[in-house]
Protein backbone atom coordinates (compact mmCIF):
# COMPACT_ATOMS: atom_id res chain seq x y z
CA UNK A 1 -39.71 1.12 18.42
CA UNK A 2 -41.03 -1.93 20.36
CA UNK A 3 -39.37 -3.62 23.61
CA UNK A 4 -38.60 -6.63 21.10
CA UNK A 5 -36.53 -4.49 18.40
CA UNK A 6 -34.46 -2.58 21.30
CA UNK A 7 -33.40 -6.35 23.13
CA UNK A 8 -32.79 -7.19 19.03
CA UNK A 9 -30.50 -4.03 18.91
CA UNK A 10 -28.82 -4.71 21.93
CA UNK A 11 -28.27 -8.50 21.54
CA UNK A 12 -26.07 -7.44 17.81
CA UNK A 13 -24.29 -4.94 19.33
CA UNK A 14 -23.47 -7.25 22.13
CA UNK A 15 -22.64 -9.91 19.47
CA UNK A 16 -20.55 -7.70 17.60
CA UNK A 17 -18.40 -6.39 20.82
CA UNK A 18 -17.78 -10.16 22.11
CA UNK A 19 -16.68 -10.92 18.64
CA UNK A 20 -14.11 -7.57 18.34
CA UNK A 21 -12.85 -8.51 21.61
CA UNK A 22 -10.14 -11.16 20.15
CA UNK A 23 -9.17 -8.70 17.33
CA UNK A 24 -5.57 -9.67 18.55
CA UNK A 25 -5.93 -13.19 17.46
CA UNK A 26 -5.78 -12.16 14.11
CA UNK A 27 -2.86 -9.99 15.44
CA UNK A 28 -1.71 -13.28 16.25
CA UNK A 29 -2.02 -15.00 13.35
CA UNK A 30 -0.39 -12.29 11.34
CA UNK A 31 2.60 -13.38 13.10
CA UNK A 32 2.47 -16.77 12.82
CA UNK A 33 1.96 -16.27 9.20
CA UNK A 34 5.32 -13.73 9.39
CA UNK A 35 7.59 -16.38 10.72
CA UNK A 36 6.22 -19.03 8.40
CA UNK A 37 7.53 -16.81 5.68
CA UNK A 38 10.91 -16.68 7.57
CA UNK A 39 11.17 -20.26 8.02
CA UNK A 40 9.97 -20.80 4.40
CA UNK A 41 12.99 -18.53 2.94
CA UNK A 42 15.40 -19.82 5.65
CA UNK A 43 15.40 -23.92 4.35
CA UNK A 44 17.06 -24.91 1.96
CA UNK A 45 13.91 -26.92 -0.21
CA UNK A 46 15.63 -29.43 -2.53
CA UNK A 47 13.19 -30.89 -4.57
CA UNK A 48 9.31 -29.75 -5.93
CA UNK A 49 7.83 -32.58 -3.74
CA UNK A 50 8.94 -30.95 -0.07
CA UNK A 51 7.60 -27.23 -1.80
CA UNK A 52 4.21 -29.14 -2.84
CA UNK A 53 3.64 -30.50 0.76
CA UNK A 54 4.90 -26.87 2.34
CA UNK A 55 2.51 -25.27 -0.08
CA UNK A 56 -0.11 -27.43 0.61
CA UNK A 57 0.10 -27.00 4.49
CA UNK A 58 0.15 -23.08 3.91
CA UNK A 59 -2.90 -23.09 1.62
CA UNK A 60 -4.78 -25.19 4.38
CA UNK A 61 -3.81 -22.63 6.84
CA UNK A 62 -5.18 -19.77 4.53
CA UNK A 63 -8.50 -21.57 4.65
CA UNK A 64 -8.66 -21.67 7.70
CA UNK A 65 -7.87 -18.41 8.34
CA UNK A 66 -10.30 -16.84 5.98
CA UNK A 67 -12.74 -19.24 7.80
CA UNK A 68 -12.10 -17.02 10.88
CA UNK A 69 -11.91 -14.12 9.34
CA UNK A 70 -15.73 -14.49 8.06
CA UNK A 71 -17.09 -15.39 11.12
CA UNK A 72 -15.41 -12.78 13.03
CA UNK A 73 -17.61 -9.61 13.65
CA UNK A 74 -18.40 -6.68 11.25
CA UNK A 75 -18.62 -8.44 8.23
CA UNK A 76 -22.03 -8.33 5.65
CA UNK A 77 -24.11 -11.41 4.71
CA UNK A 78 -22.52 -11.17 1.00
CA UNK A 79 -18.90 -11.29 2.47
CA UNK A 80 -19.08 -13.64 4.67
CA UNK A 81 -20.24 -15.66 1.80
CA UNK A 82 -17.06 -14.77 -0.24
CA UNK A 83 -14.96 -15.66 2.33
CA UNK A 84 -16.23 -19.51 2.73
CA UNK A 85 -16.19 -19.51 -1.44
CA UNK A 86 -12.42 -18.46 -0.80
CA UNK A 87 -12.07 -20.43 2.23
CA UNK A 88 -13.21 -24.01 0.32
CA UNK A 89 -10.96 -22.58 -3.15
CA UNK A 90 -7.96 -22.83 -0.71
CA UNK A 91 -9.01 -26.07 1.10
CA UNK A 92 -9.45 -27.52 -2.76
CA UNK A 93 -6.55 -25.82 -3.75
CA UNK A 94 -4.20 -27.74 -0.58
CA UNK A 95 -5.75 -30.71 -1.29
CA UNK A 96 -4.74 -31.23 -4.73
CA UNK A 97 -1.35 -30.01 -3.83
CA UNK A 98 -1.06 -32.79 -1.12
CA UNK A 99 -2.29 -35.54 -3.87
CA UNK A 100 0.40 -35.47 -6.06
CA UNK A 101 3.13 -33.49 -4.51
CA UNK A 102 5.80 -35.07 -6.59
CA UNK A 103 4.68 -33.25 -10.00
CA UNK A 104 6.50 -31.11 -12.14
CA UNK A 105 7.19 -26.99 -11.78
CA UNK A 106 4.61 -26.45 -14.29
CA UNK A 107 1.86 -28.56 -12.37
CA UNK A 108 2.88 -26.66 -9.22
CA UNK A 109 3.35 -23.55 -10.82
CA UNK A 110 -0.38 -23.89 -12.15
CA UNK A 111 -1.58 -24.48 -8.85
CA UNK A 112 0.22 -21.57 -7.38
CA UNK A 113 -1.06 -19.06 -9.96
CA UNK A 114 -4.65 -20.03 -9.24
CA UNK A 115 -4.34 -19.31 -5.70
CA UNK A 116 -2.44 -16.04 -6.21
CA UNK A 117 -4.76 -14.59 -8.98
CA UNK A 118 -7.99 -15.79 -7.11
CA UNK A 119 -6.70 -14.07 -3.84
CA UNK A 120 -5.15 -11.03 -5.19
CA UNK A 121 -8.51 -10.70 -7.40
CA UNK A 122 -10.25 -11.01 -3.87
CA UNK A 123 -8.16 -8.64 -2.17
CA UNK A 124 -8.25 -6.20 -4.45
CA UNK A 125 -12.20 -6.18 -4.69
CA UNK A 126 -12.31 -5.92 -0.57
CA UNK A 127 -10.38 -3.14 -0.55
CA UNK A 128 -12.16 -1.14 -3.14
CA UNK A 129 -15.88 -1.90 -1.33
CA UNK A 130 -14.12 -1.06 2.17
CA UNK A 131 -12.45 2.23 0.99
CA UNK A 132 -14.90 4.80 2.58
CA UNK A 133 -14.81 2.44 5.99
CA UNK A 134 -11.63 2.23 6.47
CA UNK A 135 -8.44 4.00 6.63
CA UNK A 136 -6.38 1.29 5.68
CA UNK A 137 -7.68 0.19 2.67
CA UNK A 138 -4.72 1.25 0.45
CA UNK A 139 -2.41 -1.84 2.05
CA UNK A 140 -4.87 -4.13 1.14
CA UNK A 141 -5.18 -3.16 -2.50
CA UNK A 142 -1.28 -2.94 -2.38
CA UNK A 143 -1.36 -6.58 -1.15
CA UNK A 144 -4.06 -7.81 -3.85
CA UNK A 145 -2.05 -6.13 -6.22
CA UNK A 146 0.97 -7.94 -5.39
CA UNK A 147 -0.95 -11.44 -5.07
CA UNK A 148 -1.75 -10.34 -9.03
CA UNK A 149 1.27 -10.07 -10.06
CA UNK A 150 2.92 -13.06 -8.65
CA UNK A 151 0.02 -15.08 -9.46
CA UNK A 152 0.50 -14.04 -13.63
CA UNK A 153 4.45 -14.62 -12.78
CA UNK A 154 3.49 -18.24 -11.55
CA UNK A 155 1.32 -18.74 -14.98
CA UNK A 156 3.67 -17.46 -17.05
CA UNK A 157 6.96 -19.76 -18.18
CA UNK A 158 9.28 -17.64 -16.67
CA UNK A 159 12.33 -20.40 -15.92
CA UNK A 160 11.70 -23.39 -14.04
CA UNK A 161 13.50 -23.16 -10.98
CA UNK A 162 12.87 -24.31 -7.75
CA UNK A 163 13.76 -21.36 -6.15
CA UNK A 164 10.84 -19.68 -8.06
CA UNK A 165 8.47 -22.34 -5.96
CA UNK A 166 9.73 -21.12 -2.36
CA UNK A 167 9.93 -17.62 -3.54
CA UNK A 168 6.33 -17.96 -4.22
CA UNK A 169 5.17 -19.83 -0.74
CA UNK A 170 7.48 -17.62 1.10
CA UNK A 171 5.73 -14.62 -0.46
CA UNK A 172 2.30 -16.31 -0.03
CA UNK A 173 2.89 -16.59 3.44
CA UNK A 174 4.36 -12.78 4.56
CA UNK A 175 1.07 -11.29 2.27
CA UNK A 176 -1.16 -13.40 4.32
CA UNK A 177 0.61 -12.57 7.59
CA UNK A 178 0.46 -8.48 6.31
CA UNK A 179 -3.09 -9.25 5.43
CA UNK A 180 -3.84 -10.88 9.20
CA UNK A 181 -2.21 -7.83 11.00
CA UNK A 182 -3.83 -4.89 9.15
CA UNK A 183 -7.43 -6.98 9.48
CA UNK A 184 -6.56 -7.43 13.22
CA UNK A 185 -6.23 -3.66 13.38
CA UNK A 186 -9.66 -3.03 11.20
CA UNK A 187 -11.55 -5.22 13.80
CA UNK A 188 -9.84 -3.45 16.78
CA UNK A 189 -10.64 -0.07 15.25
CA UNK A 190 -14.10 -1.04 14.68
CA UNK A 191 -14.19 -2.21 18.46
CA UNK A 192 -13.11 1.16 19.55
CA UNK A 193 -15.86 3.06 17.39
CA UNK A 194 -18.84 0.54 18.85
């Protein structure tokens, strides 16, 4: 091996351990996502408008977060290039919750499913291609899994009652903040095995 391909080698792995370094970020953000979901199931959401703009702002936020969590170390060319597919869904997905928040359940509801069954579809496939790597792999198809089923609940006509809408973006939120904090653990275990 040549002088170039070793200072190559190196600069990754030094790459890779700057990036594992802030695996508590995500710890972070797990938590932020956690009391979100409190907060969300705490106020008392009167009408499908304030739910539209709340789900809107938490969509944004998941965009953002899978935005970090593709640039953030360990991660293969073809996943990182999942992520920003999922990352602009959500950011798409926000936005046309934001443009009309005032519409009815159904409207809503539709939007809601999309996210959930895109997500949980993602989640799912994650944790089945990360199963041999890591030990934790089991949550996350638990969580995709979940995502599924409230994202076929959503599509489905099931009663149209606001309380269905915060159930939803209260649930949205504590799987994303479960999500965060197992991830922040993944990258913290990979750390410690660099």
């Amino acid at each position: 091996m040549t002088s170039i391909g070793v200072d190559e080698d190196r600069e990754i792995v030094e790459a890779f351990q700057s990036a594992t370094r802030l695996w508590w970020i995500f710890l972070v953000i797990g938590t932020a996502w956690l009391l979100l979901a409190i907060l969300v199931f705490r106020f008392d959401w009167t009408s499908v408008k304030a739910i539209s703009i709340v789900f809107g702002v938490v969509v944004l936020a998941a965009g953002i977060d899978e935005i970090l969590i593709a640039f953030s170390g360990g991660q293969s060319g073809w996943m990182i290039a999942l992520r920003l597919v999922l990352a602009a869904a959500f950011v798409v997905i926000g936005v046309i919750a934001f443009i009309h928040p005032g519409n009815t359940f159904k409207a809503l509801a539709a939007v809601m499913s999309f996210y959930f069954i895109l997500k949980g579809a993602f989640t799912i496939i994650v944790a089945l291609a990360s199963r041999k790597e890591a030990e934790l792999w089991w949550l996350a198809l638990i969580v995709g899994l979940a995502e599924l089923v409230i994202g076929f609940w959503a599509a489905g006509d099931f009663g149209h009652r606001q309380i269905l809408l915060i159930v939803w973006v209260g649930a949205l939120a504590l799987l994303r903040g479960i999500s965060a904090i197992v991830f922040a653990f993944r990258v913290r275990d990979l750390r410690e095995a660099a």
